[in-house]
Protein backbone atom coordinates (compact mmCIF):
# COMPACT_ATOMS: atom_id res chain seq x y z
CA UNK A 1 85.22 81.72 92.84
CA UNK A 2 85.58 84.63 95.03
CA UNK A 3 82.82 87.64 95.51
CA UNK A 4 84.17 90.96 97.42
CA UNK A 5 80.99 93.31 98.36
CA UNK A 6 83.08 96.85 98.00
CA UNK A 7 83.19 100.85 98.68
CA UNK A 8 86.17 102.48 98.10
CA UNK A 9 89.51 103.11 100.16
CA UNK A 10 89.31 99.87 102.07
CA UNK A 11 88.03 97.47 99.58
CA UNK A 12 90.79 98.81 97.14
CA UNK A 13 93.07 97.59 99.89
CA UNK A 14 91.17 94.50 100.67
CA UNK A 15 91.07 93.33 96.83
CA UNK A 16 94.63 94.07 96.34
CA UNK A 17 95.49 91.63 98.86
CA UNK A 18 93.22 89.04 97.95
CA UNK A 19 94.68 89.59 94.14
CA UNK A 20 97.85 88.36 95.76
CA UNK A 21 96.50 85.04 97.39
CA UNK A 22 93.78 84.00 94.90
CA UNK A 23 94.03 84.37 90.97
CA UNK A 24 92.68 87.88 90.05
CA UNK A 25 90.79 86.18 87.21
CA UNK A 26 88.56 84.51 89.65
CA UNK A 27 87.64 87.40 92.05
CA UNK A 28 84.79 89.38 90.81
CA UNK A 29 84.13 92.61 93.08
CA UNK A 30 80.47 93.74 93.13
CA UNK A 31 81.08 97.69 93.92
CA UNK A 32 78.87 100.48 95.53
CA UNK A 33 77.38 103.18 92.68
CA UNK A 34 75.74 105.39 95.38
CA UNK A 35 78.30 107.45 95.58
CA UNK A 36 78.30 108.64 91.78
CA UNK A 37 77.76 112.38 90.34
CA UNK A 38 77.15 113.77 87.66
CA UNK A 39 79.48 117.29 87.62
CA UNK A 40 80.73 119.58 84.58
CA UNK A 41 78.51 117.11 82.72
CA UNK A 42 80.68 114.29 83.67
CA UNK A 43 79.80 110.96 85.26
CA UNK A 44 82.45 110.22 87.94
CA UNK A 45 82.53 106.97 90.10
CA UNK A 46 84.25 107.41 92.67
CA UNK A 47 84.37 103.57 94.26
CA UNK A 48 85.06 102.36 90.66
CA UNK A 49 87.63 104.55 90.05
CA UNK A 50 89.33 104.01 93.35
CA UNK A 51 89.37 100.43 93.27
CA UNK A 52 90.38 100.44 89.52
CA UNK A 53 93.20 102.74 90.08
CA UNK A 54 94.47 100.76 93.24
CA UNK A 55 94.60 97.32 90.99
CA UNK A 56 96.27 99.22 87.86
CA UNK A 57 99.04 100.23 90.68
CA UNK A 58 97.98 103.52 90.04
CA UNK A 59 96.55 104.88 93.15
CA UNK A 60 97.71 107.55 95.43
CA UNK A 61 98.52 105.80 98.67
CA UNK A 62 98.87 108.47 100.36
CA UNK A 63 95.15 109.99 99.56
CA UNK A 64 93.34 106.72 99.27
CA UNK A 65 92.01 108.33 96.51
CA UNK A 66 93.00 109.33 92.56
CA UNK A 67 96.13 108.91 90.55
CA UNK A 68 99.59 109.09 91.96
CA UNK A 69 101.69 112.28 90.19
CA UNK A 70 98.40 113.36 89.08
CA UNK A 71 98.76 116.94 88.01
CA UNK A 72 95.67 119.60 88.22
CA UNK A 73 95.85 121.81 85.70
CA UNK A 74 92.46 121.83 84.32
CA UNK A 75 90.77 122.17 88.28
CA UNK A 76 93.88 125.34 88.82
CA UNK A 77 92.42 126.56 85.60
CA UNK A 78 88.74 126.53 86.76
CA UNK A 79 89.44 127.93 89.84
CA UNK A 80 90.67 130.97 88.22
CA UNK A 81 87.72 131.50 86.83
CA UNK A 82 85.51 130.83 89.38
CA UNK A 83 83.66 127.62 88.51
CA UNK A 84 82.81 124.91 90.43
CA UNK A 85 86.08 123.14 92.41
CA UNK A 86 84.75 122.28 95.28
CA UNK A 87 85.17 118.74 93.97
CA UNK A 88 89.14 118.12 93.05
CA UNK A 89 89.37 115.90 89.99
CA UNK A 90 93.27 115.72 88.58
CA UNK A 91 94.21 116.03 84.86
CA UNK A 92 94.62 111.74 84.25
CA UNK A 93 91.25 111.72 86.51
CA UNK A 94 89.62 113.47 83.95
CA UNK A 95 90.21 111.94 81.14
CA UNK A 96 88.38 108.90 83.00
CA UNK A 97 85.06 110.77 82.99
CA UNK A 98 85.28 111.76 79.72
CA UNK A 99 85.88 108.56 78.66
CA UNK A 100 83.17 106.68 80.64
CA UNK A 101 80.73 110.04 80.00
CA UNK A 102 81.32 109.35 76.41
CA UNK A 103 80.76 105.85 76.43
CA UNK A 104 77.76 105.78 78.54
CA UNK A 105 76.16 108.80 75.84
CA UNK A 106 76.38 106.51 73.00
CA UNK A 107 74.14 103.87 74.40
CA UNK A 108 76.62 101.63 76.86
CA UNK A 109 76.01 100.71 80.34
CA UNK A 110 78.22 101.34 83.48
CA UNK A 111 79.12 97.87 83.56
CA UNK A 112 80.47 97.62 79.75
CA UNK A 113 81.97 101.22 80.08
CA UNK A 114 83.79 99.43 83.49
CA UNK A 115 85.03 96.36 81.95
CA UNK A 116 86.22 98.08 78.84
CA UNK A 117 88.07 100.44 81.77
CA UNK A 118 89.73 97.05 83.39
CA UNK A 119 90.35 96.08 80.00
CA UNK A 120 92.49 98.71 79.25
CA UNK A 121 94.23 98.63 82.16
CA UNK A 122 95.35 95.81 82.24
CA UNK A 123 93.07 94.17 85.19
CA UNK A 124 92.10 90.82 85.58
CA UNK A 125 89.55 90.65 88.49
CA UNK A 126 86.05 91.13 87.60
CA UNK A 127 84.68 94.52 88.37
CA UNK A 128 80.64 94.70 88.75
CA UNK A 129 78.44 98.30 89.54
CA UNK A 130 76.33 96.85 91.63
CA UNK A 131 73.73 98.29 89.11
CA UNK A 132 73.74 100.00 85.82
CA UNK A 133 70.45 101.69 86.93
CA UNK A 134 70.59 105.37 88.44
CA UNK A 135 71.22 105.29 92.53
CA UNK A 136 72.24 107.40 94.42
CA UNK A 137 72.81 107.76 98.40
CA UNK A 138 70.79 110.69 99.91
CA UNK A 139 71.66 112.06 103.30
CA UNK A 140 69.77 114.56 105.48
CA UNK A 141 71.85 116.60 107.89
CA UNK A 142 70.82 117.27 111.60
CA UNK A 143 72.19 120.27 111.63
CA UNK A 144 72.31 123.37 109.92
CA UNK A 145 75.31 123.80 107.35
CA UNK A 146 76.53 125.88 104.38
CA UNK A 147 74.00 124.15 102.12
CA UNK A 148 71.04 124.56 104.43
CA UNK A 149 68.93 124.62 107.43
CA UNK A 150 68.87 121.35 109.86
CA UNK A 151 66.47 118.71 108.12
CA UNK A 152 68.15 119.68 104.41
CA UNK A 153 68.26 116.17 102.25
CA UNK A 154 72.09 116.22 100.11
CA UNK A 155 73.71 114.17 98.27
CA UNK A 156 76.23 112.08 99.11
CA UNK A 157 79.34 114.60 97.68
CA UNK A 158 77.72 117.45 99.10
CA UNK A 159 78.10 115.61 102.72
CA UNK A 160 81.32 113.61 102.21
CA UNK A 161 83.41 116.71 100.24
CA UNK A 162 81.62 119.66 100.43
CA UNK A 163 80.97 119.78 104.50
CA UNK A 164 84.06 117.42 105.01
CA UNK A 165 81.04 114.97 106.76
CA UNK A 166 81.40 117.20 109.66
CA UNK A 167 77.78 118.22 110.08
CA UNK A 168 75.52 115.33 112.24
CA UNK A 169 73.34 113.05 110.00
CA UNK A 170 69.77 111.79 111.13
CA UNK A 171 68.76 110.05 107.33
CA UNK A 172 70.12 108.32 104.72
CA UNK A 173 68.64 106.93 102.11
CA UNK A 174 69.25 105.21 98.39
CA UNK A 175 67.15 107.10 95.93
CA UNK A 176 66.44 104.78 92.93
CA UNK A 177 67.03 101.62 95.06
CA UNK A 178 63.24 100.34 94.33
CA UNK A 179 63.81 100.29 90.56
CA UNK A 180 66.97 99.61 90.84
CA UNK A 181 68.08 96.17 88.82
CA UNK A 182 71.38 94.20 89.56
CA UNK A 183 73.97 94.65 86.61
CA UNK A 184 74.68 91.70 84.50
CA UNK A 185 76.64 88.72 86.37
CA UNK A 186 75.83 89.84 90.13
CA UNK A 187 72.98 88.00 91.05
CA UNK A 188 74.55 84.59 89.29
CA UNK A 189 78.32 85.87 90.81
CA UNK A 190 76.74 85.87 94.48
CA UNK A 191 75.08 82.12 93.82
CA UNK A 192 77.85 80.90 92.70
CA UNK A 193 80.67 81.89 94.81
CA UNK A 194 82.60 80.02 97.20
CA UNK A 195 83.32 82.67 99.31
CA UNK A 196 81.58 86.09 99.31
CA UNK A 197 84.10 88.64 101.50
CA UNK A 198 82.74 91.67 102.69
CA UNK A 199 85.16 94.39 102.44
CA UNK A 200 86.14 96.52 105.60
CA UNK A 201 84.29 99.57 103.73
CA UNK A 202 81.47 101.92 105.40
CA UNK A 203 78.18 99.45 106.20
CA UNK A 204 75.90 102.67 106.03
CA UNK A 205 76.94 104.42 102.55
CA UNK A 206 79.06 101.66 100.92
CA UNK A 207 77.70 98.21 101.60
CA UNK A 208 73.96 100.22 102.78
CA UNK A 209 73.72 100.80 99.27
CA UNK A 210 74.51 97.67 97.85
CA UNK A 211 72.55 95.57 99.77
CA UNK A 212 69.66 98.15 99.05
CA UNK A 213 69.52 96.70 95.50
CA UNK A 214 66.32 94.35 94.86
CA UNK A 215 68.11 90.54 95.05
CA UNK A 216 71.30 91.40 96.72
CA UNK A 217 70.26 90.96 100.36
CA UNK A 218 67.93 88.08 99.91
CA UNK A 219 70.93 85.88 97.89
CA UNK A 220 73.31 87.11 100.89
CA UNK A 221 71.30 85.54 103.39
CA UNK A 222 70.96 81.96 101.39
CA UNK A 223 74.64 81.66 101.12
CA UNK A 224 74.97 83.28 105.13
CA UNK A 225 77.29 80.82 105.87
CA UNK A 226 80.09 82.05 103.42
CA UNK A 227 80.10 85.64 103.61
CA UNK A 228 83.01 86.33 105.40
CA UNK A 229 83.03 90.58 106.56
CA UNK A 230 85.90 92.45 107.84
CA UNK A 231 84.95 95.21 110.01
CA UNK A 232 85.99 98.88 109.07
CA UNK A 233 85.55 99.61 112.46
CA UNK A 234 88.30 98.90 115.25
CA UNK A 235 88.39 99.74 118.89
CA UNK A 236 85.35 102.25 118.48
CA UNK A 237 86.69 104.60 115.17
CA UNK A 238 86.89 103.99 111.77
CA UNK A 239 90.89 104.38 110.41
CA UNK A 240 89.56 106.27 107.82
CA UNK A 241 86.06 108.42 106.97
CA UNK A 242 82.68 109.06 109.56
CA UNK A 243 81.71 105.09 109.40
CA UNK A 244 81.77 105.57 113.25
CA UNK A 245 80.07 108.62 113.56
CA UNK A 246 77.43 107.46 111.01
CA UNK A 247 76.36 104.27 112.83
CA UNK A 248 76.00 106.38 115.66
CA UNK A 249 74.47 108.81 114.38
CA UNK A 250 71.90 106.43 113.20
CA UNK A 251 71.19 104.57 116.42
CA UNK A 252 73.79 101.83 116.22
CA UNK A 253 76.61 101.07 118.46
CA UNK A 254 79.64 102.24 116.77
CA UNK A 255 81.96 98.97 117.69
CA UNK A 256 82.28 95.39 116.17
CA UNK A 257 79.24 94.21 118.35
CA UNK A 258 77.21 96.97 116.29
CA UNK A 259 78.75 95.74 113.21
CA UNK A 260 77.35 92.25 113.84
CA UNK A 261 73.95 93.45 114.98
CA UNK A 262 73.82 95.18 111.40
CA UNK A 263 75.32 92.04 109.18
CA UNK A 264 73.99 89.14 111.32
CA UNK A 265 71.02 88.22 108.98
CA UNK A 266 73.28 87.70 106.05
CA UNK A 267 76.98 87.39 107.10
CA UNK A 268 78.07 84.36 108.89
CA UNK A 269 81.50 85.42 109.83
CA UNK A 270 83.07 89.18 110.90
CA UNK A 271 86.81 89.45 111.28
CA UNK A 272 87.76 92.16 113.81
CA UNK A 273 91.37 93.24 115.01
CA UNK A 274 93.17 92.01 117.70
CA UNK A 275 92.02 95.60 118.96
CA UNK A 276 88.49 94.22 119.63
CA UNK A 277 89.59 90.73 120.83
CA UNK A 278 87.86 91.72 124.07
CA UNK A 279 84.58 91.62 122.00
CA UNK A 280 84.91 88.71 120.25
CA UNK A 281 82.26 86.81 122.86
CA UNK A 282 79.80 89.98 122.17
CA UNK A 283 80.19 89.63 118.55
CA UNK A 284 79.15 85.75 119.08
CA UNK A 285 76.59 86.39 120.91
CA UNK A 286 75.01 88.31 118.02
CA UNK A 287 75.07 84.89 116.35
CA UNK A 288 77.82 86.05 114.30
CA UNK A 289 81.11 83.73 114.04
CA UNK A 290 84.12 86.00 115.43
CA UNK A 291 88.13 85.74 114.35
CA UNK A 292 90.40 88.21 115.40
CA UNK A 293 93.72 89.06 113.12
CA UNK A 294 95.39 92.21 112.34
CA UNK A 295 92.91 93.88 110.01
CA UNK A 296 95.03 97.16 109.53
CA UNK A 297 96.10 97.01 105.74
CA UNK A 298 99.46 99.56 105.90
CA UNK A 299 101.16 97.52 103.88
CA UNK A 300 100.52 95.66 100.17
CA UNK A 301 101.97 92.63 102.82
CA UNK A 302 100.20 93.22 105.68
CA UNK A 303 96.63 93.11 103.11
CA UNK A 304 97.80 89.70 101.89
CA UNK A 305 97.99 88.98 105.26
CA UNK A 306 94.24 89.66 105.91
CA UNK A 307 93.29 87.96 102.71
CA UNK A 308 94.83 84.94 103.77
CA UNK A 309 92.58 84.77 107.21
CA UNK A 310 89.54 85.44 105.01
CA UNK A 311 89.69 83.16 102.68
CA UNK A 312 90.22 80.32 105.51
CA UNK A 313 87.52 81.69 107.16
CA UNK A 314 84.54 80.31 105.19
CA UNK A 315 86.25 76.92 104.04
């Protein structure tokens, strides 16, 4: 059995290609809630929905997020009359949150109202919220923005969409993390597992918030010597979000050797590109096992690819 630890754009990617090089049926993917809002009285999940979407073939590749042909005729609509669209959510989006908003008002949890999702869908790997339980990433911005002076605490939306995460960061934190219980199936999915794979996703607000759940980091760093990561980070920059700018911004080295100074209590193994090769001995010396392949996913091939390396990786 196969455990992927997972955000959003990149572990979409990443879980694709291991779809196509293990059975689906035994990957279960143990995905980041911190993200989540609550907006026009809707709960949205916006790591759940893009990794569903991306393994119902019905992602937009070239967003990395929502539904390809989506239309937006309910967000045109609301802009007309001035509410709140700050937030884009197409017309097929929608009828996501209304469904899982629905579900979740009659008494079921996120993980039910998820499986019933894949269900539908058609999807056969196993798709976990890391908890049913409310969490929710909290970041406070260095510097003033729109939404306040320097020192203001937002959430994560407000940072990520709202200011485009162009405004410096000096916190972040997981509100709800203390109470926060693992959902059904991920404590026993992470003993279990022959390989746990760490998805190339953001380490501070994707896998951060994961590993902030009671349990989660403590079973990691039993079974150390199969978690396998793939670093989001190559040659300095992230391909895609502020994952970069975040570590930074929060006092670690924004390369692969930062990377493994973060993972090294819990993840044996971190697969960098051939970009970093010239880091591989620094990553080692961080007491974390180094193999360099092409990690760039551009292609449904080229993620098989990278599956293939990571499952080897912790046999």
């Amino acid at each position: 059995m196969l455990v992927a630890l997972c955000g959003g754009v990149g572990a979409a990617r990443m879980l694709s290609g291991l779809a196509r090089v293990v059975p689906p049926d035994d990957i279960t993917a143990i995905v980041n809630v911190g993200d989540d809002l609550v907006l026009h009285g809707l709960h949205i999940s916006p790591d759940l929905d893009t990794v569903t979407y991306t393994l119902a073939g019905m992602d937009n590749r070239d967003t990395g997020w929502g539904v390809a042909g989506e239309s937006w005729a309910v967000m045109d609509e609301l802009g007309r009359l001035g509410g709140e669209d700050w937030f884009r959510l197409g017309d097929r989006d929608l009828a996501t949150h209304l469904f899982r908003t629905g579900r979740l008002r009659g008494g079921e949890t996120l993980s039910s109202v998820t499986a019933e999702l894949c269900r539908r869908r058609g999807i056969a790997v196993r798709l976990l919220p890391v908890t049913d339980d409310p969490l929710r990433t909290r970041v406070t911005l260095a510097e003033a923005s729109p939404l306040g002076p320097a020192g203001t605490e937002v959430g994560f939306q407000d940072y990520f969409v709202r200011l485009h995460h162009d405004v410096a960061v000096n916190g972040v934190r997981f509100e709800g993390a203390g109470a926060a219980r693992p959902s059904p199936g991920v404590m026993e999915s992470l003993e279990q597992a022959d390989t746990i794979v760490v998805c190339p996703s953001n380490p501070v607000v994707s896998i951060g918030p994961v590993l902030a759940v009671p349990g989660v980091r403590e079973i990691l760093a039993t079974r150390r010597a199969r978690v396998v990561a793939v670093s989001p980070i190559i040659a300095g920059a992230a391909l895609k979000g502020p994952a970069d700018r975040l570590m930074a911004e929060l006092g670690t080295e924004a390369s692969v050797v930062g990377l493994a100074r973060l993972y090294a209590t819990w993840a044996g193994t971190l697969v960098v590109d051939t970009a970093d090769a010239e880091r591989a001995a620094d990553v080692e010396a961080e007491g974390v096992r180094c193999i360099v392949t092409p990690t760039v996913m551009s292609s449904p091939e080229r993620a098989a690819d990278l599956a293939r390396v990571v499952v080897d990786a912790a046999v």
